[in-house]
C-alpha atoms as a PDB file:
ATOM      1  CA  UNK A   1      13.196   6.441 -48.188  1.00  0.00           C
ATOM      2  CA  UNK A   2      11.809   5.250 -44.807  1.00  0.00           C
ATOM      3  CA  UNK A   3       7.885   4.629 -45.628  1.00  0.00           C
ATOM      4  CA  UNK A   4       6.680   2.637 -42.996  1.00  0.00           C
ATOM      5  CA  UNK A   5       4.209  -0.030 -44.380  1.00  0.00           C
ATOM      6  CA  UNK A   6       0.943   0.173 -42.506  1.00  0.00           C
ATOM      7  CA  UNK A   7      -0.809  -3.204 -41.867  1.00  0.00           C
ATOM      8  CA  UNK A   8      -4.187  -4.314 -40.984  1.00  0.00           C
ATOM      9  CA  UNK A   9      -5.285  -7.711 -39.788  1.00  0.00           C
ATOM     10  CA  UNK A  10      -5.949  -8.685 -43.377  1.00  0.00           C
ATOM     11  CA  UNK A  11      -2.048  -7.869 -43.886  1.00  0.00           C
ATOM     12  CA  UNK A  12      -2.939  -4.638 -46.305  1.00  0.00           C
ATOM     13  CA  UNK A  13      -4.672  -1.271 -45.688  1.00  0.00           C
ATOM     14  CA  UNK A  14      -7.737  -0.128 -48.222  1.00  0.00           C
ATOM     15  CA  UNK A  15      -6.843   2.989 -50.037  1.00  0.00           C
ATOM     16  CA  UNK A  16      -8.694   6.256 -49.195  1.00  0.00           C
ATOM     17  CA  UNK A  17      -9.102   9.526 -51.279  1.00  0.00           C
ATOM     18  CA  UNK A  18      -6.858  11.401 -48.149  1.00  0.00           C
ATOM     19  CA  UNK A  19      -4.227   9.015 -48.311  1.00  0.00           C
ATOM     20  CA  UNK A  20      -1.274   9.344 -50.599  1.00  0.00           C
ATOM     21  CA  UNK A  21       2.780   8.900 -49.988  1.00  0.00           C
ATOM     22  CA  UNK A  22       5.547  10.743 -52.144  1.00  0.00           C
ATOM     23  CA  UNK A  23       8.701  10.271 -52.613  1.00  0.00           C
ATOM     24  CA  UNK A  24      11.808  11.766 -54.826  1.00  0.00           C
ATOM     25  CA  UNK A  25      12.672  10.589 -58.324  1.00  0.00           C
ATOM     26  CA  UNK A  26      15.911   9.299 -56.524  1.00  0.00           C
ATOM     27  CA  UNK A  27      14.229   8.010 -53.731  1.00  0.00           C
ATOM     28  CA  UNK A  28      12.166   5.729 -56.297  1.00  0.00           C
ATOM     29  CA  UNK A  29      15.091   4.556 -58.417  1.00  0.00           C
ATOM     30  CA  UNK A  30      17.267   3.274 -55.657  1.00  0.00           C
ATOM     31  CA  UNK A  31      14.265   0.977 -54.334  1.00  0.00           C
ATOM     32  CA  UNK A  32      11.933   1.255 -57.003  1.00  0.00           C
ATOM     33  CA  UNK A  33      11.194  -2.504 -56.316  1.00  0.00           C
ATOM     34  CA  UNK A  34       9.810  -1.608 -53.080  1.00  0.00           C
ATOM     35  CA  UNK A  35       8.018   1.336 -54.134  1.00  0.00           C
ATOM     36  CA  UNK A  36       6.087  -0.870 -56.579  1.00  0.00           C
ATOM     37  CA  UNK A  37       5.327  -3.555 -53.916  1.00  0.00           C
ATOM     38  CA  UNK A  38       4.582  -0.807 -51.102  1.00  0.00           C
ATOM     39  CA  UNK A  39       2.267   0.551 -53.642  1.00  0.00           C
ATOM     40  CA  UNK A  40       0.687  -2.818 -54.493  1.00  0.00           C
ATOM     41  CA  UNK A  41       0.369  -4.183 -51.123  1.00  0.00           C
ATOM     42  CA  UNK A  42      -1.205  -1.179 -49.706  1.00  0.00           C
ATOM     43  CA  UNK A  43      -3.519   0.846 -52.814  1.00  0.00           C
ATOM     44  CA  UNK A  44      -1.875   3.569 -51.509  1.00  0.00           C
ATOM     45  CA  UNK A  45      -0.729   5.791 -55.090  1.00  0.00           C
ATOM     46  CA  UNK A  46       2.758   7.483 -54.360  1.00  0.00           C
ATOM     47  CA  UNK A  47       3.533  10.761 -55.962  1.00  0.00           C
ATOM     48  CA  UNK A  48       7.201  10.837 -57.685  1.00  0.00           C
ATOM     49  CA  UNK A  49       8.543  14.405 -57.513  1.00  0.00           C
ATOM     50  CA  UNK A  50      11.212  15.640 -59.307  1.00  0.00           C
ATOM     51  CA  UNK A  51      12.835  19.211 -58.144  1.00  0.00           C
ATOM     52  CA  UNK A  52      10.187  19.478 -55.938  1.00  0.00           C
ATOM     53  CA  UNK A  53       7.772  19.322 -58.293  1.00  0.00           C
ATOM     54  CA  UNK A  54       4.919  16.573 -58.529  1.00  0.00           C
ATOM     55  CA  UNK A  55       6.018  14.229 -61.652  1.00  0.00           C
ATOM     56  CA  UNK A  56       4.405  11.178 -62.250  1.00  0.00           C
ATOM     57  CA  UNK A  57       1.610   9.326 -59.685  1.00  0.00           C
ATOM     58  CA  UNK A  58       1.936   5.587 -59.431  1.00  0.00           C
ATOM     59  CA  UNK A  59      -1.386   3.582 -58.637  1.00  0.00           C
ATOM     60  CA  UNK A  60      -2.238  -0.010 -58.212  1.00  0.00           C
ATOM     61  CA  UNK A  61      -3.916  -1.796 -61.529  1.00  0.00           C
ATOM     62  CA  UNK A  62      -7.656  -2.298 -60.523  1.00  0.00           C
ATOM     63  CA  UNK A  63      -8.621  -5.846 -62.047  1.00  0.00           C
ATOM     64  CA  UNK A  64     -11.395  -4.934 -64.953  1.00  0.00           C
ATOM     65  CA  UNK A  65     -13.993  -7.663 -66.138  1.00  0.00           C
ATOM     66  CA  UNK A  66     -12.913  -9.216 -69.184  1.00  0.00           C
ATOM     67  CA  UNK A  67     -16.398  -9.551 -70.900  1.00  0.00           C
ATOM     68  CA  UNK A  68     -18.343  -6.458 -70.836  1.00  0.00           C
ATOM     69  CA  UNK A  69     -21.120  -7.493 -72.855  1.00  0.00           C
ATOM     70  CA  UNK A  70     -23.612  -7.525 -70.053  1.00  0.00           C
ATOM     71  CA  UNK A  71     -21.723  -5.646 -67.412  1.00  0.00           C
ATOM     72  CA  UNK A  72     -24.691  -3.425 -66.556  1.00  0.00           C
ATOM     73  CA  UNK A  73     -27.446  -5.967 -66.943  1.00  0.00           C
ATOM     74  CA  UNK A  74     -28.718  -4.935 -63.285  1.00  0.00           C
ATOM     75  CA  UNK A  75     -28.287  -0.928 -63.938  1.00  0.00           C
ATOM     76  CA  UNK A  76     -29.791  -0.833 -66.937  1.00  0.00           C
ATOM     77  CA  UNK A  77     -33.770  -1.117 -68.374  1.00  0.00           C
ATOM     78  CA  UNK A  78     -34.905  -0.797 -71.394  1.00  0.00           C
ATOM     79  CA  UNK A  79     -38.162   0.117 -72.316  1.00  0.00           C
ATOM     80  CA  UNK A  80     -39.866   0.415 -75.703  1.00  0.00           C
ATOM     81  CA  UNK A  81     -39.239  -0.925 -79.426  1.00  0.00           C
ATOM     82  CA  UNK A  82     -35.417  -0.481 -79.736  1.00  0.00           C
ATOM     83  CA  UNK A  83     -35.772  -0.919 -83.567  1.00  0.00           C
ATOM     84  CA  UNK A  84     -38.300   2.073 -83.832  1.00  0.00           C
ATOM     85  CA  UNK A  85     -37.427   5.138 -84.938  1.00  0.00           C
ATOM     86  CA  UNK A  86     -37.511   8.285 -82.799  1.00  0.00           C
ATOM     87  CA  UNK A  87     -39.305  10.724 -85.104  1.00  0.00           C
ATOM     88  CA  UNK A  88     -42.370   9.626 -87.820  1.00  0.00           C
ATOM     89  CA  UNK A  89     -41.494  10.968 -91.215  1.00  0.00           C
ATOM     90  CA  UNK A  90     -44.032  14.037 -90.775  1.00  0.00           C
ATOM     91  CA  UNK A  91     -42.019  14.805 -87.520  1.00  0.00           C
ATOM     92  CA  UNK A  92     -38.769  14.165 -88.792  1.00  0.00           C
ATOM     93  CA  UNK A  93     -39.833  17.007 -92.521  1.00  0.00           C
ATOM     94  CA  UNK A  94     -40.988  19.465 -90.070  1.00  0.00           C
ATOM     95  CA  UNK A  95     -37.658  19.293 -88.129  1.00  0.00           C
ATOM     96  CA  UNK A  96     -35.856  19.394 -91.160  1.00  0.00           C
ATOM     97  CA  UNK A  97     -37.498  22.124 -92.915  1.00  0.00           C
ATOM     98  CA  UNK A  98     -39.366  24.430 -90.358  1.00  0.00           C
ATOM     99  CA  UNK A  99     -41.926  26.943 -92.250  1.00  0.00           C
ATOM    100  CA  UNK A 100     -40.824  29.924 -93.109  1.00  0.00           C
ATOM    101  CA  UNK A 101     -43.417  32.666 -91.045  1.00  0.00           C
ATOM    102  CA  UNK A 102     -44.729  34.937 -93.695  1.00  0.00           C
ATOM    103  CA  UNK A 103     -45.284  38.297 -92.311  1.00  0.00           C
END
């Protein structure tokens, strides 16, 4: 497998939707250690094929907050009584049991 391993002057290039490197299933297992680090250093997925076939994609782990309890503070508003209920009890009966129209 000779990948060349594109570098920027930050040493790594940022992954775009375009962008994507494959490879054979035997290509992988004889330097699957590279593979992985190609694919960590660069965000670039690779695409595994097997018979010619697309088989499995591997991607680099994107780091997720470990506390999301507040993770959309700044996205989200909200207005009104929370604890309210959506419907009164009149509205909620007539929603339940419409009238029957008597012809």
């Amino acid at each position: 497998m000779s990948l060349p391993m594109p570098t920027s002057s930050e040493g790594s290039v940022p992954k775009s939707d375009d962008q994507e490197r494959t490879a054979t299933a035997r290509e992988c297992r004889d330097n699957f250690f590279a593979v992985l680090r190609e694919v960590h250093e660069t965000g670039i997925p690779m695409v595994l094929t097997k018979r010619g076939k697309p088989y499995v994609r591997i991607i680099r782990e994107v780091d997720i907050p470990g506390d999301m309890f507040g993770c959309d503070k700044d996205i989200l508003q909200i207005i009104g009584d929370i604890d309210q209920p959506l419907w009164s009890d009149d509205d909620f009966d007539m929603i339940a049991r419409p009238r029957q129209i008597v012809s």
